[in-house]
C-alpha atoms as a PDB file:
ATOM      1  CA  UNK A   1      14.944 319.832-144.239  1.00  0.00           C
ATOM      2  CA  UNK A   2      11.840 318.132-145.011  1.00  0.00           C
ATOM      3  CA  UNK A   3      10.826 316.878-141.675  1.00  0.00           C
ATOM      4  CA  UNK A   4       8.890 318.596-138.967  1.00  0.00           C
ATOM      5  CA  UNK A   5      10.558 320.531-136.590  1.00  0.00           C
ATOM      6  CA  UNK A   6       8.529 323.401-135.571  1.00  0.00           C
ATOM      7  CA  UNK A   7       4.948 321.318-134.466  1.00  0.00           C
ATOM      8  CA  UNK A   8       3.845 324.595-132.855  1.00  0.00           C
ATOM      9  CA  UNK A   9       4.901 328.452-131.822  1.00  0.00           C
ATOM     10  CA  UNK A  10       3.143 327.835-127.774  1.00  0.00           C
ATOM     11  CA  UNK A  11       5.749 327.981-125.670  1.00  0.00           C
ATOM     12  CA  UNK A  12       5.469 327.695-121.814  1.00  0.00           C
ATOM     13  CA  UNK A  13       7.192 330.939-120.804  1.00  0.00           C
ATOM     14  CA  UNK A  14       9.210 333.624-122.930  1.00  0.00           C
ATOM     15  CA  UNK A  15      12.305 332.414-122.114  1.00  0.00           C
ATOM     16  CA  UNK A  16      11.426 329.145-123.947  1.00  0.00           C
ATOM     17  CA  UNK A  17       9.795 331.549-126.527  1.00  0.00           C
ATOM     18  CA  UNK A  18      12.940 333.716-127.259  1.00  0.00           C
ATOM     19  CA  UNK A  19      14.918 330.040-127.218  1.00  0.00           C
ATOM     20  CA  UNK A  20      12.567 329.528-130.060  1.00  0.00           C
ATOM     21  CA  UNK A  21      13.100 332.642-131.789  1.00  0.00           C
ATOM     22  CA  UNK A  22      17.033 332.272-131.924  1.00  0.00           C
ATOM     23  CA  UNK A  23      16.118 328.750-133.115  1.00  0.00           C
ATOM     24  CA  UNK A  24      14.174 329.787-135.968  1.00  0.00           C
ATOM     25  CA  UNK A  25      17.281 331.870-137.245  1.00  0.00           C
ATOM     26  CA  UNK A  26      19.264 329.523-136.956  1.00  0.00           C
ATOM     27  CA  UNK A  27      17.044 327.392-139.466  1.00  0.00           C
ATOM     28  CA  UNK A  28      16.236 330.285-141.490  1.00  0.00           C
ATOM     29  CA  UNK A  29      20.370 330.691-141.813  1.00  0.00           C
ATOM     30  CA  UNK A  30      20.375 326.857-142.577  1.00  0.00           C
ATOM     31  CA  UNK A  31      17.445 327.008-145.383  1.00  0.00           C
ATOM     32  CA  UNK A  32      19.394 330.412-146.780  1.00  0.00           C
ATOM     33  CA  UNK A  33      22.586 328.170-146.706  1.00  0.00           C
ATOM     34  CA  UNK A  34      22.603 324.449-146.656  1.00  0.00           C
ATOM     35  CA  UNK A  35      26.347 324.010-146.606  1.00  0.00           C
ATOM     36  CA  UNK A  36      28.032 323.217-143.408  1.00  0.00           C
ATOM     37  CA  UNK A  37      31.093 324.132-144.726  1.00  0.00           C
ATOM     38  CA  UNK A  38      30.179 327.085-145.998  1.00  0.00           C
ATOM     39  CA  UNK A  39      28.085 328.641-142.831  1.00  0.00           C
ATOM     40  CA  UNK A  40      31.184 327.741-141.158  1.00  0.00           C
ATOM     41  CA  UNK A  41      33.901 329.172-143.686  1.00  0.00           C
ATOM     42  CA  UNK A  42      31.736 332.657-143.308  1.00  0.00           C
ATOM     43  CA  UNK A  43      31.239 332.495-139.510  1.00  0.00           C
ATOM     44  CA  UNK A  44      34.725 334.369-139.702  1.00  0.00           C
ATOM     45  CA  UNK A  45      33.383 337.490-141.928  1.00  0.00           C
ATOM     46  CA  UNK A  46      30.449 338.195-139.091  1.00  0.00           C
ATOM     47  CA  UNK A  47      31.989 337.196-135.862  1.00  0.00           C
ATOM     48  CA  UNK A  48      33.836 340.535-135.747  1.00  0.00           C
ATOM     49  CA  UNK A  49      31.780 342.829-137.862  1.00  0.00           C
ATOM     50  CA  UNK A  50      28.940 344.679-135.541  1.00  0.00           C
ATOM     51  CA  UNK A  51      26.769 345.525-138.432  1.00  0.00           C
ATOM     52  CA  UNK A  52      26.470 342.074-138.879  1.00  0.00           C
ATOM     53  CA  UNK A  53      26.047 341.080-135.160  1.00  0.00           C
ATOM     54  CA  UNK A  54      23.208 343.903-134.710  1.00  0.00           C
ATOM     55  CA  UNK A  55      21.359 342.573-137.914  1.00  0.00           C
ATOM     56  CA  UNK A  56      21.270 339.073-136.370  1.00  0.00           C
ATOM     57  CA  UNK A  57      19.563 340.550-133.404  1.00  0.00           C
ATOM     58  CA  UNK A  58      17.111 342.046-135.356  1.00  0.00           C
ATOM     59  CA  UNK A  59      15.896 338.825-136.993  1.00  0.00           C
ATOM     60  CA  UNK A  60      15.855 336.976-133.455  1.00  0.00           C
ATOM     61  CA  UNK A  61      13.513 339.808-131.891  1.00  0.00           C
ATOM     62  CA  UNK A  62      11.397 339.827-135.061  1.00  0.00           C
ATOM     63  CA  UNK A  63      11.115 336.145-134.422  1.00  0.00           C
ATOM     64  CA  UNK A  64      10.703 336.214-130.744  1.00  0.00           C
ATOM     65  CA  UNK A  65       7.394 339.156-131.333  1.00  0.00           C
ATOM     66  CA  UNK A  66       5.955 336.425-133.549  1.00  0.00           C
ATOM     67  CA  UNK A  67       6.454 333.686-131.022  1.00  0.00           C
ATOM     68  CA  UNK A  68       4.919 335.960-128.162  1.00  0.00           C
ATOM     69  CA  UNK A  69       2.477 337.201-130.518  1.00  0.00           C
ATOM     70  CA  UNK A  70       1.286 333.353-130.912  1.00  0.00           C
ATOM     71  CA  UNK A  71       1.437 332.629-127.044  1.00  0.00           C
ATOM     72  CA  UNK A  72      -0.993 336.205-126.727  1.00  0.00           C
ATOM     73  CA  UNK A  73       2.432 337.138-124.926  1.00  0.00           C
ATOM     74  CA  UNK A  74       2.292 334.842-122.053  1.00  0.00           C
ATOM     75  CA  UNK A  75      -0.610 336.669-120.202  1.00  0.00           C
END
């Protein structure tokens, strides 16, 4: 994944911004793993496992304070 995807963290509103947030997980997952195949052989191990869920919230909110951080949280 050289080419640019992310021009800038300003979003309009925080809905956009926590759009962004799960979006940036999503490409952190992809960096972590570049295998389509293999993301989707594992999606079975996490789909039921809470632990797992509740960790992938974490990383989405961390994301989403950085994005509202950058948009001086929409005020």
């Amino acid at each position: 994944m050289s080419d640019t995807w992310l021009p800038s963290l300003k979003t309009d509103t925080p809905q956009a911004g926590f759009e962004l947030a799960v979006k940036l997980s999503r490409v952190g997952v992809k960096y972590t793993q570049p295998s389509d195949e293999v993301r989707s052989s594992l999606r079975s191990d996490y789909d039921h496992d809470t632990t797992q869920l509740i960790a992938s919230s974490h990383v989405i909110a961390v994301h989403f304070q950085t994005v509202a951080a950058a948009n001086n949280w929409w005020r």
